[in-house]
Structure formats: C-alpha cells, structure tokens
C-alpha atoms as a PDB file:
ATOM      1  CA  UNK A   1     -12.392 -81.202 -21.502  1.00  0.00           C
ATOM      2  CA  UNK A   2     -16.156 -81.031 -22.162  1.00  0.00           C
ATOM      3  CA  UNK A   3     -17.299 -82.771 -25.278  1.00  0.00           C
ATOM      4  CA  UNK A   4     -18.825 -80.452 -27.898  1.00  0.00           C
ATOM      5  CA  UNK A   5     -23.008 -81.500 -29.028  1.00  0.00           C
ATOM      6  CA  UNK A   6     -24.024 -80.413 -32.560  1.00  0.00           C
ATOM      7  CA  UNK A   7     -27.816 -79.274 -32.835  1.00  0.00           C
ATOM      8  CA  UNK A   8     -29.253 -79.485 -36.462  1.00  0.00           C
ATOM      9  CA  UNK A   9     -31.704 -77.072 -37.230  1.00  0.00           C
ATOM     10  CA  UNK A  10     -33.072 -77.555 -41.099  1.00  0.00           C
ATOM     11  CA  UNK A  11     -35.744 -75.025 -41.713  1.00  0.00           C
ATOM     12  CA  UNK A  12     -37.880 -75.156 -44.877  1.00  0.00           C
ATOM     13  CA  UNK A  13     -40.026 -71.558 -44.999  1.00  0.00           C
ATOM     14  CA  UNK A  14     -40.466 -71.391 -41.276  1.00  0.00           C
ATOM     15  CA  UNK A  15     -38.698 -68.857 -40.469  1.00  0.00           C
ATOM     16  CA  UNK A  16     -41.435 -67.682 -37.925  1.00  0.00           C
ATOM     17  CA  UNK A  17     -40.544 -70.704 -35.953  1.00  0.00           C
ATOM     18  CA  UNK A  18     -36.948 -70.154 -36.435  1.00  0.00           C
ATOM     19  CA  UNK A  19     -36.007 -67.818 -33.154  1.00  0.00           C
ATOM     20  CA  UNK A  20     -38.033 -70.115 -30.724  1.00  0.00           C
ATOM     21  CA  UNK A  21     -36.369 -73.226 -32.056  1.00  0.00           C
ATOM     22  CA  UNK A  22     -32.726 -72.058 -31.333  1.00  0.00           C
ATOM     23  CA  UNK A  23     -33.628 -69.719 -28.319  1.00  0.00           C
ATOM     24  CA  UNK A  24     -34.331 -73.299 -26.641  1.00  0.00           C
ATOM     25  CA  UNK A  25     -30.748 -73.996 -27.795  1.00  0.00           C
ATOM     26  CA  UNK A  26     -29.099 -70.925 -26.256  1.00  0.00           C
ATOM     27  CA  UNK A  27     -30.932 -71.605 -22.794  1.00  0.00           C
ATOM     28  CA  UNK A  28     -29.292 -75.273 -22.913  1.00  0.00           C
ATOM     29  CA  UNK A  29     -27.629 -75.532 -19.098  1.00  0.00           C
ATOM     30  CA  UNK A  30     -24.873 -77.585 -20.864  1.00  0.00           C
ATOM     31  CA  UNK A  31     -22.624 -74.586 -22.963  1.00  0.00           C
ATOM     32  CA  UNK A  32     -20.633 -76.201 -25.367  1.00  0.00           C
ATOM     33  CA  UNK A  33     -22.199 -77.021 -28.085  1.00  0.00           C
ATOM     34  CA  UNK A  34     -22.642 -75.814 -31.662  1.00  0.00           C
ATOM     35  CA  UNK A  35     -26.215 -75.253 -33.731  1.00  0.00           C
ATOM     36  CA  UNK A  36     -25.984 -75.465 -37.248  1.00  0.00           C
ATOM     37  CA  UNK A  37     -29.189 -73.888 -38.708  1.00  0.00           C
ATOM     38  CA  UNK A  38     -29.495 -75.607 -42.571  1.00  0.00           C
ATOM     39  CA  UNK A  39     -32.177 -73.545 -45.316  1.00  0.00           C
ATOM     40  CA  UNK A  40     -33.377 -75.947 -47.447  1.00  0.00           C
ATOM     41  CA  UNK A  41     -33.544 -73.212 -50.132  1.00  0.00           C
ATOM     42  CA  UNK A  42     -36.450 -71.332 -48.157  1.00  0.00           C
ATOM     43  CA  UNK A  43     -38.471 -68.332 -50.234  1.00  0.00           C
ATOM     44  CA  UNK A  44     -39.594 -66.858 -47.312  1.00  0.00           C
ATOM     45  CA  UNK A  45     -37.294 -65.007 -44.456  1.00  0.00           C
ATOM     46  CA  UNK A  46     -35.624 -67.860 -43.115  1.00  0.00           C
ATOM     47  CA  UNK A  47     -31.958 -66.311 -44.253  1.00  0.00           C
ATOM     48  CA  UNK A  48     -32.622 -63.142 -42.575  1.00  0.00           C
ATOM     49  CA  UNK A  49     -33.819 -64.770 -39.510  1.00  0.00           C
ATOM     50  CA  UNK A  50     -30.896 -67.176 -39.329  1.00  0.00           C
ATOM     51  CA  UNK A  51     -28.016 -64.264 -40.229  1.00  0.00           C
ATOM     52  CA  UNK A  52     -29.590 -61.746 -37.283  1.00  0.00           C
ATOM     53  CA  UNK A  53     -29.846 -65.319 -34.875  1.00  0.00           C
ATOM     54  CA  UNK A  54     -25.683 -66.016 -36.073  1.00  0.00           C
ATOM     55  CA  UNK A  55     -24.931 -62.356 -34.900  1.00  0.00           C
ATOM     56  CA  UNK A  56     -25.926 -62.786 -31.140  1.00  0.00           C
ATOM     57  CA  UNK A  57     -24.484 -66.102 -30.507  1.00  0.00           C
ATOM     58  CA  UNK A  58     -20.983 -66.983 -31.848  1.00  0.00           C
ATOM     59  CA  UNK A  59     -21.751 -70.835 -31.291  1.00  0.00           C
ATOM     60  CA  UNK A  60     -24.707 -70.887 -33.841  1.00  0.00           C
ATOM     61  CA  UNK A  61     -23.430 -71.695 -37.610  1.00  0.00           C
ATOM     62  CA  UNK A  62     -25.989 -70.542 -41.040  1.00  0.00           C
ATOM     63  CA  UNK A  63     -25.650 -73.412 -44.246  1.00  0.00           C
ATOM     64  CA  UNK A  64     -27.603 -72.420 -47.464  1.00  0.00           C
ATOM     65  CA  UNK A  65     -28.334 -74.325 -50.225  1.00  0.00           C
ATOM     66  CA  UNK A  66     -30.941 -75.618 -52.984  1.00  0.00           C
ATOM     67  CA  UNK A  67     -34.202 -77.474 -51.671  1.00  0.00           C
ATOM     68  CA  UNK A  68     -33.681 -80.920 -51.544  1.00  0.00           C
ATOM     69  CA  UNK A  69     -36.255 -82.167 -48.549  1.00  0.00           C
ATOM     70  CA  UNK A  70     -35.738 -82.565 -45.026  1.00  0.00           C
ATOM     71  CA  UNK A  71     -32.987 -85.878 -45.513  1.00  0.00           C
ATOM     72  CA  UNK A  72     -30.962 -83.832 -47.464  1.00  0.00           C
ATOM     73  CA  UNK A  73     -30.817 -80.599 -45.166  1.00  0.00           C
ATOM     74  CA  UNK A  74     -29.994 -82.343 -41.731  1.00  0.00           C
ATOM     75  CA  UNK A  75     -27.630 -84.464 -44.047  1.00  0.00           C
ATOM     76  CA  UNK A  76     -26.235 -81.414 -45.217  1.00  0.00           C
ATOM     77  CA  UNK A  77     -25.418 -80.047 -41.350  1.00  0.00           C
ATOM     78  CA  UNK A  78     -23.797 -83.748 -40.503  1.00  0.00           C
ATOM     79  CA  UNK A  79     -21.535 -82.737 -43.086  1.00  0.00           C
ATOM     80  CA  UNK A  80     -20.115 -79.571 -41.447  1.00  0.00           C
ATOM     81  CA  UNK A  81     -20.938 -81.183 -37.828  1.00  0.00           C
ATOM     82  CA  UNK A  82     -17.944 -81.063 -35.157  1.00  0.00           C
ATOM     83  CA  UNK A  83     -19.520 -82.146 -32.510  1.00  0.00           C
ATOM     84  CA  UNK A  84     -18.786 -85.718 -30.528  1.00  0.00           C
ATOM     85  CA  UNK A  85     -22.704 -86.041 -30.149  1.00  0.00           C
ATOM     86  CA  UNK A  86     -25.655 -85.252 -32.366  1.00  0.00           C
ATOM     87  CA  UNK A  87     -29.138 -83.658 -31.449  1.00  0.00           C
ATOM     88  CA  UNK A  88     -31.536 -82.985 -34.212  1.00  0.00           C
ATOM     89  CA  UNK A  89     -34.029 -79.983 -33.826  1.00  0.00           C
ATOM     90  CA  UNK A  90     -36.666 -79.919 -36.518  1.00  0.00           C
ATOM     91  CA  UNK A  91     -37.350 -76.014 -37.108  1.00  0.00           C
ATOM     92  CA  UNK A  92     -40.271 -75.486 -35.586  1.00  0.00           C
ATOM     93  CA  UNK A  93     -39.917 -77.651 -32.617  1.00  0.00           C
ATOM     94  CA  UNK A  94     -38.004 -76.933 -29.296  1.00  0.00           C
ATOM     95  CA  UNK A  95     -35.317 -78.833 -26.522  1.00  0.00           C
ATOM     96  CA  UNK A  96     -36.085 -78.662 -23.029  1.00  0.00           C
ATOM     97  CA  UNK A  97     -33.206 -76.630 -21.183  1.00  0.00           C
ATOM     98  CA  UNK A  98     -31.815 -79.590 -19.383  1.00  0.00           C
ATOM     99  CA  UNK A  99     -32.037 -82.065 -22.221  1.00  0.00           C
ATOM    100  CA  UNK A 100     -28.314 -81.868 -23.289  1.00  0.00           C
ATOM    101  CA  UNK A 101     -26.823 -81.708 -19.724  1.00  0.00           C
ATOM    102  CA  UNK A 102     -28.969 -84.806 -18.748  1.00  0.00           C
ATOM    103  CA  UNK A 103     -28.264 -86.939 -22.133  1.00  0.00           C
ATOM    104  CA  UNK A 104     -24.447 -86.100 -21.324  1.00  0.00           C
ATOM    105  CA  UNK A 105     -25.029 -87.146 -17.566  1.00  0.00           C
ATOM    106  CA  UNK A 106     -26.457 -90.603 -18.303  1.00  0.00           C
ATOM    107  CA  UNK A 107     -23.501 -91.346 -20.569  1.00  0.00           C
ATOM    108  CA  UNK A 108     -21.282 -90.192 -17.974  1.00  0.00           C
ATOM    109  CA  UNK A 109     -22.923 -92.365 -15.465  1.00  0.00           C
ATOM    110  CA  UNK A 110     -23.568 -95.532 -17.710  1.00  0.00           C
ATOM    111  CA  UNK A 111     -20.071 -95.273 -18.185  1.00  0.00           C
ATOM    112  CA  UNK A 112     -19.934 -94.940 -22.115  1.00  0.00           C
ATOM    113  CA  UNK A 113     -18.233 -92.382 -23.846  1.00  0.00           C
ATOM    114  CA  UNK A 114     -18.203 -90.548 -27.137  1.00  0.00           C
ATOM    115  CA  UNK A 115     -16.049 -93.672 -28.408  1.00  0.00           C
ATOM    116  CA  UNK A 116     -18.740 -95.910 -28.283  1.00  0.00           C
ATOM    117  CA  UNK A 117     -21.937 -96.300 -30.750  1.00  0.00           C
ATOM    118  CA  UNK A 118     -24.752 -94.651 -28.342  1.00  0.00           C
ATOM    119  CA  UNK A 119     -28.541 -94.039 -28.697  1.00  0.00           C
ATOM    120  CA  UNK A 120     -29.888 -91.484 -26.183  1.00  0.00           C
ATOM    121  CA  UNK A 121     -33.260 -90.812 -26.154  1.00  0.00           C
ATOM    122  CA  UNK A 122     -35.955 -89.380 -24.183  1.00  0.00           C
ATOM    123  CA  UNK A 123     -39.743 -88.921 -23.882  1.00  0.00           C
ATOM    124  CA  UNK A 124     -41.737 -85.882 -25.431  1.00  0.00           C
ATOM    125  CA  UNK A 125     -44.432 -83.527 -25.235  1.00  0.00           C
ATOM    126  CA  UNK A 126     -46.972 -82.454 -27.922  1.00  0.00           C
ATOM    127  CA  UNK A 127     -46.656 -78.683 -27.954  1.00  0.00           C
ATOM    128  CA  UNK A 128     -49.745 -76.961 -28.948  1.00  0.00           C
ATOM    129  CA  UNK A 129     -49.623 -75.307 -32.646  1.00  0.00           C
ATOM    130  CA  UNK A 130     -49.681 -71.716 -31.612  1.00  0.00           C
ATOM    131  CA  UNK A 131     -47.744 -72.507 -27.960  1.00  0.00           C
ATOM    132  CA  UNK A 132     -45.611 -75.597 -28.219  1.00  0.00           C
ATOM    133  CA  UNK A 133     -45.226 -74.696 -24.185  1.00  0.00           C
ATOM    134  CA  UNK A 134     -48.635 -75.531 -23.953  1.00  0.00           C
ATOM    135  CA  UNK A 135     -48.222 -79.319 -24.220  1.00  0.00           C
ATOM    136  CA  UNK A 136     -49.943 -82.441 -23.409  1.00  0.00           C
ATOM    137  CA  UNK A 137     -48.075 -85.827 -22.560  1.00  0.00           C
ATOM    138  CA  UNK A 138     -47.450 -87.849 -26.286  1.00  0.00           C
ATOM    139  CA  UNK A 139     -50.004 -90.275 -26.851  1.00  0.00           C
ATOM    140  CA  UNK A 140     -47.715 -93.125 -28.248  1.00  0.00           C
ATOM    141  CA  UNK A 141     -45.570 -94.952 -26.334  1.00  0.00           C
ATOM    142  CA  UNK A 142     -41.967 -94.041 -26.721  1.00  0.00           C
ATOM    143  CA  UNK A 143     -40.114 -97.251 -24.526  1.00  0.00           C
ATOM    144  CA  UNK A 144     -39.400 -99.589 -26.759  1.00  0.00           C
ATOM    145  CA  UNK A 145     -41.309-102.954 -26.686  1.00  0.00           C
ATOM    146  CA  UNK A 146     -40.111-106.122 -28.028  1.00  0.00           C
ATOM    147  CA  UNK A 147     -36.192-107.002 -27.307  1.00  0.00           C
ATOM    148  CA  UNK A 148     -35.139-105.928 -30.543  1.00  0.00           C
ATOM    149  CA  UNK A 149     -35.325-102.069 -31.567  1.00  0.00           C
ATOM    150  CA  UNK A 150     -35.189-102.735 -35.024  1.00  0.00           C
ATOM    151  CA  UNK A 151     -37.956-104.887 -35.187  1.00  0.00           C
ATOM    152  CA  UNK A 152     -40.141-102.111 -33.177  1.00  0.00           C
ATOM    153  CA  UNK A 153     -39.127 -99.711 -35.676  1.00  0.00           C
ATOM    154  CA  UNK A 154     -40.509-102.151 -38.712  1.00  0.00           C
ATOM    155  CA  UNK A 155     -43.439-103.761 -37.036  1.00  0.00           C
ATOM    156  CA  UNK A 156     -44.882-101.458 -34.632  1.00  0.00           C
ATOM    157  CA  UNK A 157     -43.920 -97.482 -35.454  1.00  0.00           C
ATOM    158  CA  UNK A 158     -47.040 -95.263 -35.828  1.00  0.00           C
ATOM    159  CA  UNK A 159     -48.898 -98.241 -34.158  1.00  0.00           C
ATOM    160  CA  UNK A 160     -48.169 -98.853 -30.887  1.00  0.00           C
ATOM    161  CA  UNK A 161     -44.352 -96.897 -30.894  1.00  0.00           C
ATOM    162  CA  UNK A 162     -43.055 -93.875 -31.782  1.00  0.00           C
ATOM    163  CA  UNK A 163     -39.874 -91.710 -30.990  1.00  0.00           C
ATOM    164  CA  UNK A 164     -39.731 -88.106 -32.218  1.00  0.00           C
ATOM    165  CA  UNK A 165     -36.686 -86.755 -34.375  1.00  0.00           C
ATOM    166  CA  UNK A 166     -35.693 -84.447 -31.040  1.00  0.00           C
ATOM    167  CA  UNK A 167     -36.078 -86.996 -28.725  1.00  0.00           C
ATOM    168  CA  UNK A 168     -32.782 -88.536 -30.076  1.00  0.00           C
ATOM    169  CA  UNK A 169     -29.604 -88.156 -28.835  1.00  0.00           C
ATOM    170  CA  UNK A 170     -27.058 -89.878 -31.071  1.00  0.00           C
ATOM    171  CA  UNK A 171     -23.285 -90.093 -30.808  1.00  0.00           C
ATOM    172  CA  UNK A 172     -21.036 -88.589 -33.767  1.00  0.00           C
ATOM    173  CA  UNK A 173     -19.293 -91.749 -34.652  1.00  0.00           C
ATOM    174  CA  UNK A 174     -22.804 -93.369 -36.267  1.00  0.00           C
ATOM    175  CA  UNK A 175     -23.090 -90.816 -38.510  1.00  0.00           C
ATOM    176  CA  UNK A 176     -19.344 -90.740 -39.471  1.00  0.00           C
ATOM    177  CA  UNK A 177     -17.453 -93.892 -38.498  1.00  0.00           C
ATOM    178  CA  UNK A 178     -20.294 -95.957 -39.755  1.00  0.00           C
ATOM    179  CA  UNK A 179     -21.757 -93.323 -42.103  1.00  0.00           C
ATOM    180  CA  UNK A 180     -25.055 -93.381 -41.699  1.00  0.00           C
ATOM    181  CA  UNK A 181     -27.004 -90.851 -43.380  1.00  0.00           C
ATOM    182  CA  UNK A 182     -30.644 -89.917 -44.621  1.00  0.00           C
ATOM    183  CA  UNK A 183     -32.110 -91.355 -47.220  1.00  0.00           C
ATOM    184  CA  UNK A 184     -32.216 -88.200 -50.316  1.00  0.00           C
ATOM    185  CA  UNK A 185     -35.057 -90.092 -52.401  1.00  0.00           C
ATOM    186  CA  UNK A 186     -36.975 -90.769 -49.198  1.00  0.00           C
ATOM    187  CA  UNK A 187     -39.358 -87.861 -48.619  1.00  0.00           C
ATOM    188  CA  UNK A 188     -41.646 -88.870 -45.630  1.00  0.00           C
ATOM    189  CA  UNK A 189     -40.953 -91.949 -42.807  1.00  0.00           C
ATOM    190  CA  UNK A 190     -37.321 -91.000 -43.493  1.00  0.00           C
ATOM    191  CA  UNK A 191     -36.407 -90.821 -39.811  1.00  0.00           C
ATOM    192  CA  UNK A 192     -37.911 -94.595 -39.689  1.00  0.00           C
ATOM    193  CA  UNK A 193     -35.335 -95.748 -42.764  1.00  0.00           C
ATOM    194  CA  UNK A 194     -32.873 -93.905 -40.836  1.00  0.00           C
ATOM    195  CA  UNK A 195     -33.386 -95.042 -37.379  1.00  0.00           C
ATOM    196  CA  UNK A 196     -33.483 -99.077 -38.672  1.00  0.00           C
ATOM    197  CA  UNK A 197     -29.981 -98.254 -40.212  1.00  0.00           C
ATOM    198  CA  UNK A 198     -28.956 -97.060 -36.884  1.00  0.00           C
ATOM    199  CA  UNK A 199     -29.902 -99.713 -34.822  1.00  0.00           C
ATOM    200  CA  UNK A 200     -28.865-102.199 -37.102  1.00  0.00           C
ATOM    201  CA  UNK A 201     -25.743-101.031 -35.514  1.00  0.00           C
ATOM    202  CA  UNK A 202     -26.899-102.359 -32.181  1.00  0.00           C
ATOM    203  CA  UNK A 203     -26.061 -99.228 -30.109  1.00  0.00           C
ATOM    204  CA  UNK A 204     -25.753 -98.858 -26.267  1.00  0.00           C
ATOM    205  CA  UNK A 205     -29.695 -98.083 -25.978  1.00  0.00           C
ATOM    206  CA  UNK A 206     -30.128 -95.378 -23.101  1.00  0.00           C
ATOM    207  CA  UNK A 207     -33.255 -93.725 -21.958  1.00  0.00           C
ATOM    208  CA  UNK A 208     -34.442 -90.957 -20.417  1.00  0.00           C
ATOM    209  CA  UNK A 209     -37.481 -91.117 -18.397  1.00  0.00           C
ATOM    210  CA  UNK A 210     -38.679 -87.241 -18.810  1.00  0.00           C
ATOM    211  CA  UNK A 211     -40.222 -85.335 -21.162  1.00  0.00           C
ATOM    212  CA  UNK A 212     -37.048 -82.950 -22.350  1.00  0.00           C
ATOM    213  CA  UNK A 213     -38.316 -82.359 -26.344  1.00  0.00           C
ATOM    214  CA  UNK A 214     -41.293 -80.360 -27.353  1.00  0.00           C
ATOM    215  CA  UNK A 215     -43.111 -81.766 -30.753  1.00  0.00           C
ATOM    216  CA  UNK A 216     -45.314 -79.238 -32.612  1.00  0.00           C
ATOM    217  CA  UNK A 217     -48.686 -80.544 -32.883  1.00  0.00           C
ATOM    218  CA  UNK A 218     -49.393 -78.992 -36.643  1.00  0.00           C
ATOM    219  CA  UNK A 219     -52.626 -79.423 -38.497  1.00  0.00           C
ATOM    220  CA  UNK A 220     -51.659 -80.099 -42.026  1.00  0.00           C
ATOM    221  CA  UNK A 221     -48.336 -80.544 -41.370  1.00  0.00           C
ATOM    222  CA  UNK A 222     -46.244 -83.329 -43.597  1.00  0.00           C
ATOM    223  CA  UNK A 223     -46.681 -85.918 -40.859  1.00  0.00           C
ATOM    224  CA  UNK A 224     -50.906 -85.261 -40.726  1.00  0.00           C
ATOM    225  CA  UNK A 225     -50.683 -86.085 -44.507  1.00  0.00           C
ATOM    226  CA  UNK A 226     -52.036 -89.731 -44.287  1.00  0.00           C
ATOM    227  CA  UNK A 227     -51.311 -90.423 -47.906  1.00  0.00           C
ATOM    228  CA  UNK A 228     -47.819 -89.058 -48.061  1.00  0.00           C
ATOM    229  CA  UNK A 229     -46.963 -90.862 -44.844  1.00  0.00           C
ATOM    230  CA  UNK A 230     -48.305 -94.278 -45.847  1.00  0.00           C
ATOM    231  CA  UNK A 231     -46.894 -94.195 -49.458  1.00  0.00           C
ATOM    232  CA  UNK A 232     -43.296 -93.078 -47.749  1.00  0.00           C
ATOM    233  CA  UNK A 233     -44.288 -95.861 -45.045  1.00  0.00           C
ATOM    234  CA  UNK A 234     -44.776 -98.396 -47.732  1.00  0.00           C
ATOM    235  CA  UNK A 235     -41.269 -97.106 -49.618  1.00  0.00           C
ATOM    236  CA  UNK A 236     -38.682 -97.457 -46.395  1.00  0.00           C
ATOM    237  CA  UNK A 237     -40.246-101.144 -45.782  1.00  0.00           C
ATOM    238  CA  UNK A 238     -39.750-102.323 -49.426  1.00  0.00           C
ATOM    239  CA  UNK A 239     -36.297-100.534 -49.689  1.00  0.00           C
ATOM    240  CA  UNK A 240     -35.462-103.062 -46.494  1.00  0.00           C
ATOM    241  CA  UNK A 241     -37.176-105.967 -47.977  1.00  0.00           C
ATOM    242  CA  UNK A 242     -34.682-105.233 -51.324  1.00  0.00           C
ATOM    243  CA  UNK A 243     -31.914-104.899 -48.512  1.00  0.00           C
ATOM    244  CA  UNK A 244     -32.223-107.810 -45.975  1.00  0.00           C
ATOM    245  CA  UNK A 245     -33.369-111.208 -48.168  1.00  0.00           C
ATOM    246  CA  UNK A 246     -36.032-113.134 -48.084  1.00  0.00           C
ATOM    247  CA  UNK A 247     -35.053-115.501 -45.451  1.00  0.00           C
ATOM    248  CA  UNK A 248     -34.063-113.271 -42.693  1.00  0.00           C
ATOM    249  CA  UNK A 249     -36.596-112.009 -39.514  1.00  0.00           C
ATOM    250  CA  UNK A 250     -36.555-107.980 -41.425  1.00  0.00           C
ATOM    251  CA  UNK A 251     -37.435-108.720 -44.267  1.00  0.00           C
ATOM    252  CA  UNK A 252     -40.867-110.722 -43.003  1.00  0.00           C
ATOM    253  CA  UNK A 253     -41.337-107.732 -40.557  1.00  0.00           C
ATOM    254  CA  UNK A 254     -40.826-105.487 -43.138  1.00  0.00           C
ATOM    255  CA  UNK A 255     -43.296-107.444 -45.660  1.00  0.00           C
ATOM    256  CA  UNK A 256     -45.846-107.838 -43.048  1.00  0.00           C
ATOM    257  CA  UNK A 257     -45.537-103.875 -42.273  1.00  0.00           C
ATOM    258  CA  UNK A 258     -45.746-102.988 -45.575  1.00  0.00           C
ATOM    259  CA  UNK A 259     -49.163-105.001 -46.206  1.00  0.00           C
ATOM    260  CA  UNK A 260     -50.497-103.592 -43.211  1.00  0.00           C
ATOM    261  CA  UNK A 261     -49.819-100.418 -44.026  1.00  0.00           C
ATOM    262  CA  UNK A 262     -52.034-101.146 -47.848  1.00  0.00           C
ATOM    263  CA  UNK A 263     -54.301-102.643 -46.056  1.00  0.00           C
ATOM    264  CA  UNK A 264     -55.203 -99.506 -43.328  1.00  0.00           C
ATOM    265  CA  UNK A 265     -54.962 -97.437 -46.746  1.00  0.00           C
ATOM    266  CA  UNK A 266     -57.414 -99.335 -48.270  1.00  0.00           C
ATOM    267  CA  UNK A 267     -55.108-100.124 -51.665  1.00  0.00           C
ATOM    268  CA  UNK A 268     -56.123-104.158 -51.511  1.00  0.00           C
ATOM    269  CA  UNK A 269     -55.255-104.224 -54.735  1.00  0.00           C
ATOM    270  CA  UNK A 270     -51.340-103.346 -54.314  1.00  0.00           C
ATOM    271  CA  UNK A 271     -51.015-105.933 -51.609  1.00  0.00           C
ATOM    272  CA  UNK A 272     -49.657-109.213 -51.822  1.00  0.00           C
ATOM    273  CA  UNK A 273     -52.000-112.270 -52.292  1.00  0.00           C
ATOM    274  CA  UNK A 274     -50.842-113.804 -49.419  1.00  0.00           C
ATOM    275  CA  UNK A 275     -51.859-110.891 -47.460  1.00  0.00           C
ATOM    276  CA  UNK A 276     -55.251-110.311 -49.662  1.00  0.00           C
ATOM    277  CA  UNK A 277     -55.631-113.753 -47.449  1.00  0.00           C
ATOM    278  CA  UNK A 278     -54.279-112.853 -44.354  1.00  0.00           C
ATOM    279  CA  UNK A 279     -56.676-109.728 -43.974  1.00  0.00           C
ATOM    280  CA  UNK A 280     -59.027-111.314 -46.081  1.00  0.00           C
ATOM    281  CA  UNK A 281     -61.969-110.665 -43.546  1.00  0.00           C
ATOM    282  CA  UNK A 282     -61.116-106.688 -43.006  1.00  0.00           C
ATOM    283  CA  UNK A 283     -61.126-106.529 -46.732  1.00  0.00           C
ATOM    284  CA  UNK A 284     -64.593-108.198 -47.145  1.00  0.00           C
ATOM    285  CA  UNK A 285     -66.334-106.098 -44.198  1.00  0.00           C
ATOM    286  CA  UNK A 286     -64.735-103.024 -45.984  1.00  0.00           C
ATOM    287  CA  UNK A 287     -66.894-103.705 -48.992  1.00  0.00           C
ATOM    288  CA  UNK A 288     -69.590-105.062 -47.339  1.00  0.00           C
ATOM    289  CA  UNK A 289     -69.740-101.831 -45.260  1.00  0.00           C
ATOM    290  CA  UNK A 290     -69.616 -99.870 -48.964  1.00  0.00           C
ATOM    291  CA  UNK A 291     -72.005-102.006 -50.273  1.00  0.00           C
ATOM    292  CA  UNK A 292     -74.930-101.845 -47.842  1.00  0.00           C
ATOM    293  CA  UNK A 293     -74.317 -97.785 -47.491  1.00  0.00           C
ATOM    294  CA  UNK A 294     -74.989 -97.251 -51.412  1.00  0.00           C
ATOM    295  CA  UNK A 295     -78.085 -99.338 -50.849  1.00  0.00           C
ATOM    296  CA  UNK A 296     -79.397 -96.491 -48.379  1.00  0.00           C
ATOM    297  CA  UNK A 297     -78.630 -94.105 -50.402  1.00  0.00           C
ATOM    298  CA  UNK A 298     -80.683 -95.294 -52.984  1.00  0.00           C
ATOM    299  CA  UNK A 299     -83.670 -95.662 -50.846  1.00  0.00           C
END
C-alpha cells in the first residue's frame, strides 16, 4: 500500500503565490499525498484562493485560524497531518515534480521505512522574485560539513551551511512519536531551533543530490531582514545554551554562535567579555574605521 506524504502550506497574505505553490503539488509524479493549506489569519484573499484550490483537488485540505507567525501555522497543519512523511512548502515557494517520488525512492532503496526516524533532504534553487522558474543554483552549501548535524546547524548556518524549509523531507513519527514541534515565541531562525531539536534525535540522514525545491529569492522578505534574523539568531542559540548546560559541546557552540552573531551585528556591548576578547581586534578596527571616517568628514 503506498504511504500517504503530507505537504504544509501556511500562507500569511500571499495569496497571489498561493495557486503556484500547490499547482507544484498537484503535478507531484508520486499521487498519494495530502496538502494542507494553513491561513495564518490572512486579510487579504488567501481564503478565497485556498476554498476555489480545495474544489478542484479532493486531496488538498483548507485550516483557518488567528495569526500567530509562521511556527504556529505549519504547527497548526502537523496537528491535522495523516500522512507517514512530512514535506513543508512555504507559500510562496514551489516542489519540483519528482521531489516526492525520489525522497520516497531513496527510503525505499536505503532500506528504511516510515518506522524509522528519517531526514530526507535535497538541494535547491533560488527562484527569481517574479519567476521562481527562473532560478540560479543556491549559493550556500547545503551537504552538511562537520560529522555532527547538530553542530552545523549551531556553528555554521547562514555561514558556510544552509538547508531550505522545502528541501526537507521528514518522517511523521518526529513530529508525533517524539513530538517535535515549532517553537510559538520564536519568530525568525525558527526552522534552525527546530531542525537542532530534530537532529538531536540523530535521524537516518539521507540526501539527495538534485535540485528538487524552488526558494523565492524576495527582496524585503522576513529572511532579508538582517536585524530580525540576527536578534531571532541570537534567541534560538541562548534558548539552547538554557537547554544543554554549561559543560556539554552545544552549549559552547551555541555560546560561540551567539557572540558571533553580536559581533557581525555590531552590538559589542551585548556580548560576553570573554568574547569582547576573543574578537577583540574586529572590534577595535570597527572603531578605528569610524573614527578616522568622522575625521574626513570634518576636513
């Protein structure tokens, strides 16, 4: 019997994305699966979209509620989920036809099965914002690079690594045998929290060498907002610190990340001494470079 895959679609006012999004859903060579399109208390025509997409395609499921942020809408469709596998779709992003079908045939081949904790993932394209068919390769390495995921995910995301939402193919059980979930009162890096929960798990790790998920490349979306990002950045690594204890590896990966992360932002003051030390000499150029440019002004 073929396994059923539930695609989470939470859409926050973008309902002009909404059609493309789960047309690359319908087109999926593998059938049976199940979309589950959540609106995350949109004010713009996302319900109308989603309630004429429901009507041609008996597979494709419409949730509604109050806006609570992206954590809390795809949390919202793991709740209603049925599926033995989970792909998340951010709205105004897209799947490539065969990415289902091949996830499901590297399982199949590795020998795993819905049973067993599993991390699928893939490479991506950057779509263009008007065309996300018109793509270029990512820019950011998406293979993981030390021997432990988690510590990629803490040290070296947004650096040297980085895995988008829809590269990810997750079995069910992680999300409801384990009960992982996204964190509500985490508003940007939320995938990152999320994905060091996950792997804490230590998963069957499989990867797909293609590109089979399209990533909108959106000026002024949430991810181009620096500040946001960093300050959410700063957030998920202090929420591990709290979590792991001082004397394990995360928690100094997580400390150093989170210093690093001050430091790029320039808030020296917020970091820890140790670290006012550590980047000591970027911090001094910094000023030095502030310094000698207010002198030419005043020239």
């Amino acid at each position: 019997m073929e396994v059923t895959i539930s695609v989470i679609i939470p859409c926050y006012n973008q309902a002009h994305f909404l059609n493309e999004s789960v047309g690359s859903v319908i087109v999926q060579t593998y059938g049976n699966w199940e979309c589950i399109i959540v609106n995350d208390g949109s004010d713009d025509d996302t319900e109308k979209v989603a309630l004429e997409i429901t009507q041609k395609d008996n597979r494709i499921k419409y949730v509604k509620k109050e806006n609570g942020g992206l954590s809390s809408a795809r949390n919202a469709g793991l709740n209603v989920a049925k599926g033995a596998y989970i792909q998340f779709l951010d709205a105004d992003d897209a799947l490539h036809p065969q990415k289902l079908e091949k996830h499901l045939a590297l399982i199949k081949k590795s020998g795993l099965s819905e049973d067993d904790l599993i991390a699928s993932y893939s490479e991506y394209y950057y779509g263009d914002q008007n065309d996300i068919y018109k793509t270029s390769p990512a820019t950011i390495n998406c293979r993981f690079i030390s021997d432990d995921p988690v510590k990629d995910f803490v040290l070296n995301w947004g650096n040297k690594f980085s895995i988008a939402a829809n590269s990810c193919f997750f079995s069910a059980n992680i999300f409801f045998s384990d009960g992982i979930r996204f964190d509500e009162e985490i508003t940007t890096c939320e995938d990152i929290d999320c994905w060091i929960r996950i792997f804490q798990l230590k998963p069957h790790i499989l990867f797909l060498e293609e590109q089979l998920a399209y990533y909108r490349n959106t000026p002024g979306s949430m991810s181009k907002n620096l500040e946001k990002v960093r300050n959410g950045h700063v957030k998920v690594m202090e929420k591990h610190m709290a979590l792991a204890g001082t004397r394990t590896p995360l928690y100094k990966w997580a400390r150093y990340k989170k210093n690093e992360v001050m430091f790029r932002d320039k808030k020296f003051g917020k970091m820890d001494w140790a670290y006012k030390l550590y980047f000591g000499k970027g911090i001094l150029s910094y000023y030095r470079s502030r310094f000698f440019a207010k002198l030419r002004l005043t020239k």
